[in-house]
N, C-alpha and C. Protein backbone atom coordinates (compact mmCIF):
# COMPACT_ATOMS: atom_id res chain seq x y z
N UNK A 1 -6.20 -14.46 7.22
CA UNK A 1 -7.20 -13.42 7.14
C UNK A 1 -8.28 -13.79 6.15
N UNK A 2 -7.79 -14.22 5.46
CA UNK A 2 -8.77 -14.58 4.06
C UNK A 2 -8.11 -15.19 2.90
N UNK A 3 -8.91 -16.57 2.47
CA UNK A 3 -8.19 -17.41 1.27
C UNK A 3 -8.74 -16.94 0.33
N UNK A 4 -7.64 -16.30 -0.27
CA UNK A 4 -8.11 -16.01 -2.24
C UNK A 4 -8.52 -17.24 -3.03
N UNK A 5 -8.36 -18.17 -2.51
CA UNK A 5 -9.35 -19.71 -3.15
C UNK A 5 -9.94 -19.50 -2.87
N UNK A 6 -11.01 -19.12 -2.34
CA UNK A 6 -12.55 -19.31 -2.24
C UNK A 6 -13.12 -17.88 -2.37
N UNK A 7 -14.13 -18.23 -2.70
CA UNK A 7 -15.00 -16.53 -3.20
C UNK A 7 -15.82 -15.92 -2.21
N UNK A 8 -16.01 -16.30 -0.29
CA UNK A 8 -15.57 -15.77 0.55
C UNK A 8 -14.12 -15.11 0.96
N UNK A 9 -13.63 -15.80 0.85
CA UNK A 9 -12.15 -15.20 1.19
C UNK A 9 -12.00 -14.15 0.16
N UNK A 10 -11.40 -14.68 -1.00
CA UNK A 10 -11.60 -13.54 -1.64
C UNK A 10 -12.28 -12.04 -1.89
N UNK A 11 -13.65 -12.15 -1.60
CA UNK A 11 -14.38 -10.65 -0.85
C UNK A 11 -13.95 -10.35 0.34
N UNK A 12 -13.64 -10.99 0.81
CA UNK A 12 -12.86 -10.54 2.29
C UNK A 12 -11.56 -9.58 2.40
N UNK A 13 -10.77 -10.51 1.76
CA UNK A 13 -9.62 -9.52 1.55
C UNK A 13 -9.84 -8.42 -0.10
N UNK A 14 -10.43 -8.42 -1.27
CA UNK A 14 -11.26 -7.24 -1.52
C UNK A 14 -11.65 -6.32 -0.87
N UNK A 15 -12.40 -6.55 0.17
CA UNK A 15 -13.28 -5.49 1.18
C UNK A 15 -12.17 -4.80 2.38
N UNK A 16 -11.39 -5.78 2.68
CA UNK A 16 -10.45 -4.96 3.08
C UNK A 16 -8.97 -4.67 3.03
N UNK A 17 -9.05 -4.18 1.31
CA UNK A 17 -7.75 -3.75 1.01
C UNK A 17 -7.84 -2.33 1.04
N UNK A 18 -6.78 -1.76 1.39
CA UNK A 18 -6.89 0.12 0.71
C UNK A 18 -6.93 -0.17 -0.47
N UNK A 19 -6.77 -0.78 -1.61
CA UNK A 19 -6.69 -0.23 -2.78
C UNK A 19 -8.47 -0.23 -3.50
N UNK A 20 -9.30 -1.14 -2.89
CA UNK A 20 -10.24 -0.99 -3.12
C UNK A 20 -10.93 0.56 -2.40
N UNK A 21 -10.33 1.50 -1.83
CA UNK A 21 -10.63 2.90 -1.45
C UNK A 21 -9.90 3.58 -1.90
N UNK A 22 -8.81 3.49 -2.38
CA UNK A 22 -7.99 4.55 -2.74
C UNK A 22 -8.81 5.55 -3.48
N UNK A 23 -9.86 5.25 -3.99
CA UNK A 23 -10.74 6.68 -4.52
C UNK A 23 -11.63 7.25 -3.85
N UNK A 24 -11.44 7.30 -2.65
CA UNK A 24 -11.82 7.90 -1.51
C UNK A 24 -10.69 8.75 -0.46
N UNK A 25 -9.69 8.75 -1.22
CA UNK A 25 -8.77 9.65 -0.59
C UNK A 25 -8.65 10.70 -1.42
N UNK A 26 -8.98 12.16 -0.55
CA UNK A 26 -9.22 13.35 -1.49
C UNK A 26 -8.07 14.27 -1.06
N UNK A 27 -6.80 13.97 0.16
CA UNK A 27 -5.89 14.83 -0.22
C UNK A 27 -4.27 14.38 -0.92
N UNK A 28 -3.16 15.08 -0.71
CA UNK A 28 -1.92 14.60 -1.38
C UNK A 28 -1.63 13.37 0.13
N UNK A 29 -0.72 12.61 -0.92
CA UNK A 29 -0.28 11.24 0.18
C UNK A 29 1.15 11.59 -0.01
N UNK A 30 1.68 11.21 1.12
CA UNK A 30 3.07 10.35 1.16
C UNK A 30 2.95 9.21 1.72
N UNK A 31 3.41 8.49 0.83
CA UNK A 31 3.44 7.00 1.15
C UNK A 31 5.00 6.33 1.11
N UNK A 32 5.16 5.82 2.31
CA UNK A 32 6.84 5.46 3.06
C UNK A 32 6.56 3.98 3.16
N UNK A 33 7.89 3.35 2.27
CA UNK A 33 8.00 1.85 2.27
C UNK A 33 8.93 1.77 2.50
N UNK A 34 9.00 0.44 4.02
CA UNK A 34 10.54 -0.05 3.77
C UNK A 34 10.76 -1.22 3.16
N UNK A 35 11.83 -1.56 2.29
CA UNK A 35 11.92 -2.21 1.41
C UNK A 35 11.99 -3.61 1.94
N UNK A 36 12.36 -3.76 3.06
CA UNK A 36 12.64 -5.36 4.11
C UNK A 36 11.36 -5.42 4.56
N UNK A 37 10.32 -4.73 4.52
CA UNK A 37 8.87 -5.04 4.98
C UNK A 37 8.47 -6.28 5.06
N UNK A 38 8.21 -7.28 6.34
CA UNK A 38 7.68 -8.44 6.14
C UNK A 38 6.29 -8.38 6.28
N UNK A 39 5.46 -7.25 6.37
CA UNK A 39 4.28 -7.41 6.69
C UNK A 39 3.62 -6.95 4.95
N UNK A 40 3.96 -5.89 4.96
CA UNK A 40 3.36 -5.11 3.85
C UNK A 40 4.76 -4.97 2.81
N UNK A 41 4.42 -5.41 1.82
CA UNK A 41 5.47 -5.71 0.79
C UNK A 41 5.76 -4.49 0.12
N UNK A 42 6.50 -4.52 -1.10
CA UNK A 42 6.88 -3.65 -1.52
C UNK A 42 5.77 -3.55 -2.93
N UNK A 43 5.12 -4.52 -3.59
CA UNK A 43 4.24 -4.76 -4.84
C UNK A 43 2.89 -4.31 -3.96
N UNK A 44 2.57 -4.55 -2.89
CA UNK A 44 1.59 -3.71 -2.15
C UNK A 44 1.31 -2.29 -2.23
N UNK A 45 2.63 -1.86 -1.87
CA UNK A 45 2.82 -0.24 -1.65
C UNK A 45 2.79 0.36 -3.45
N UNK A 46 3.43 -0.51 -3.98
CA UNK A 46 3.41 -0.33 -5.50
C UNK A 46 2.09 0.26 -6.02
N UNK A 47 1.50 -0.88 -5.40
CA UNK A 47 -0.09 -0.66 -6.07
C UNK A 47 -0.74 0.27 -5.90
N UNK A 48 -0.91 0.58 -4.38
CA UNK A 48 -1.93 1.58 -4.19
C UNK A 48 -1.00 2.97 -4.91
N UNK A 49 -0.17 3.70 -4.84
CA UNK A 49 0.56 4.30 -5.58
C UNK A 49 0.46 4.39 -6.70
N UNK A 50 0.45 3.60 -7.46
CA UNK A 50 0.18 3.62 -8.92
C UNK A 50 -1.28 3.83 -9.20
N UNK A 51 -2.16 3.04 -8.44
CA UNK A 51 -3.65 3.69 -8.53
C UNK A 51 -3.62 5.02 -8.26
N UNK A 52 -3.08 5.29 -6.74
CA UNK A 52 -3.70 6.88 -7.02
C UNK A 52 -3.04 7.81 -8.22
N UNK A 53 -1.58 7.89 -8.51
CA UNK A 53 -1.27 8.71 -9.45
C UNK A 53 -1.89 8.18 -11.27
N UNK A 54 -2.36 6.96 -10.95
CA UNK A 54 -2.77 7.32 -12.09
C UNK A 54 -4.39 8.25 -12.44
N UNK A 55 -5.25 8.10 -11.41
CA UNK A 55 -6.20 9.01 -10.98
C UNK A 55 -5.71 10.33 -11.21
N UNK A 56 -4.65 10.65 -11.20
CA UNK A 56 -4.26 11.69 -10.90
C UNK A 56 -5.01 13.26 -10.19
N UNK A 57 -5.63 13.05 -9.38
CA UNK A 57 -6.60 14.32 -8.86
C UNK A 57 -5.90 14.95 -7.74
N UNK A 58 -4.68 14.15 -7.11
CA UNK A 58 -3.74 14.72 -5.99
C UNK A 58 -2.87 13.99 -6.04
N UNK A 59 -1.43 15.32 -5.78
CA UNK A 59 -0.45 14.60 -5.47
C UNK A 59 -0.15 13.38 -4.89
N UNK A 60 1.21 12.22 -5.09
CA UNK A 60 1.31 11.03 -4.40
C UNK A 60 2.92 11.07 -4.70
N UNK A 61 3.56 11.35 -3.64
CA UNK A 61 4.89 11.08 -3.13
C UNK A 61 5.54 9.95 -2.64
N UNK A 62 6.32 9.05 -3.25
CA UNK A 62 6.44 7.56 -2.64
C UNK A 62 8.06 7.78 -2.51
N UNK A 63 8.38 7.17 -0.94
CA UNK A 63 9.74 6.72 -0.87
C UNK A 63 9.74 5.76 -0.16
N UNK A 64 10.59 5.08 -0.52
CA UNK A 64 11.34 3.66 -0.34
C UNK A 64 12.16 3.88 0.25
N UNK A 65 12.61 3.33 1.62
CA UNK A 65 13.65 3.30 2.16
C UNK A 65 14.37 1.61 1.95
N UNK A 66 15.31 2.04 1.91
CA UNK A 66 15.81 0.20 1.37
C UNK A 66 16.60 -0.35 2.50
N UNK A 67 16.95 -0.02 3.52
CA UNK A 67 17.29 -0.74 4.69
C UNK A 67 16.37 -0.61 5.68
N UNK A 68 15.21 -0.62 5.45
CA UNK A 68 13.99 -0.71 6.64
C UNK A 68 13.25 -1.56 6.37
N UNK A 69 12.34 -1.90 7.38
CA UNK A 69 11.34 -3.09 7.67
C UNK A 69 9.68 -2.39 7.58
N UNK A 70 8.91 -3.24 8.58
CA UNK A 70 7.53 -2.38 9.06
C UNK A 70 7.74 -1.29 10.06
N UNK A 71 8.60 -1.08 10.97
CA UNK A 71 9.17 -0.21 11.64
C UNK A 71 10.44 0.24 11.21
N UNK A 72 10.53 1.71 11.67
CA UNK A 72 11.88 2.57 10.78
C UNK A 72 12.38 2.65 12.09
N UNK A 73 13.68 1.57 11.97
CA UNK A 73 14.42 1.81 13.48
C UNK A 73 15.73 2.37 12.98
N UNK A 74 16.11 2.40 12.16
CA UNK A 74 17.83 2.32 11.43
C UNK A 74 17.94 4.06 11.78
N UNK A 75 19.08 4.62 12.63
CA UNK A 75 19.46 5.89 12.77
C UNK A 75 20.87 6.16 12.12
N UNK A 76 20.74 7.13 11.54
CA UNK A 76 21.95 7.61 10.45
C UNK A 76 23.12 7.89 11.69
């Protein structure tokens, strides 16, 4: 998608991270991670999370599911 070596790449993936918007989200979030995520990690989900609550202007609810992936297939 974009090499963080170079200072194209790097604005690239800048420009399109959520965390560079997260202050453009004006209501409460829940935000659902599964912990086996191969796409979107778990220090990903970390982040934007921690940005918004530290903003603190709306709620931010985070759960982790720890036997899930990018899709929640696992039925109790």
């Amino acid at each position: 998608m974009g090499d963080p070596n170079t200072a194209e790449g790097k604005a690239l993936l800048t420009e399109r991270s959520p965390l560079t918007y997260a202050n453009k989200i004006t209501t409460p979030l829940l935000v659902v991670q599964g912990a086996n995520d191969p796409r979107v990690n778990k220090r990903e989900a970390d982040q934007i999370v921690i940005a918004l609550r530290d903003r603190g202007s709306h709620p931010v609810e985070y759960l982790l599911a720890p036997d899930e992936g990018h899709g929640f297939a696992s039925v109790p």
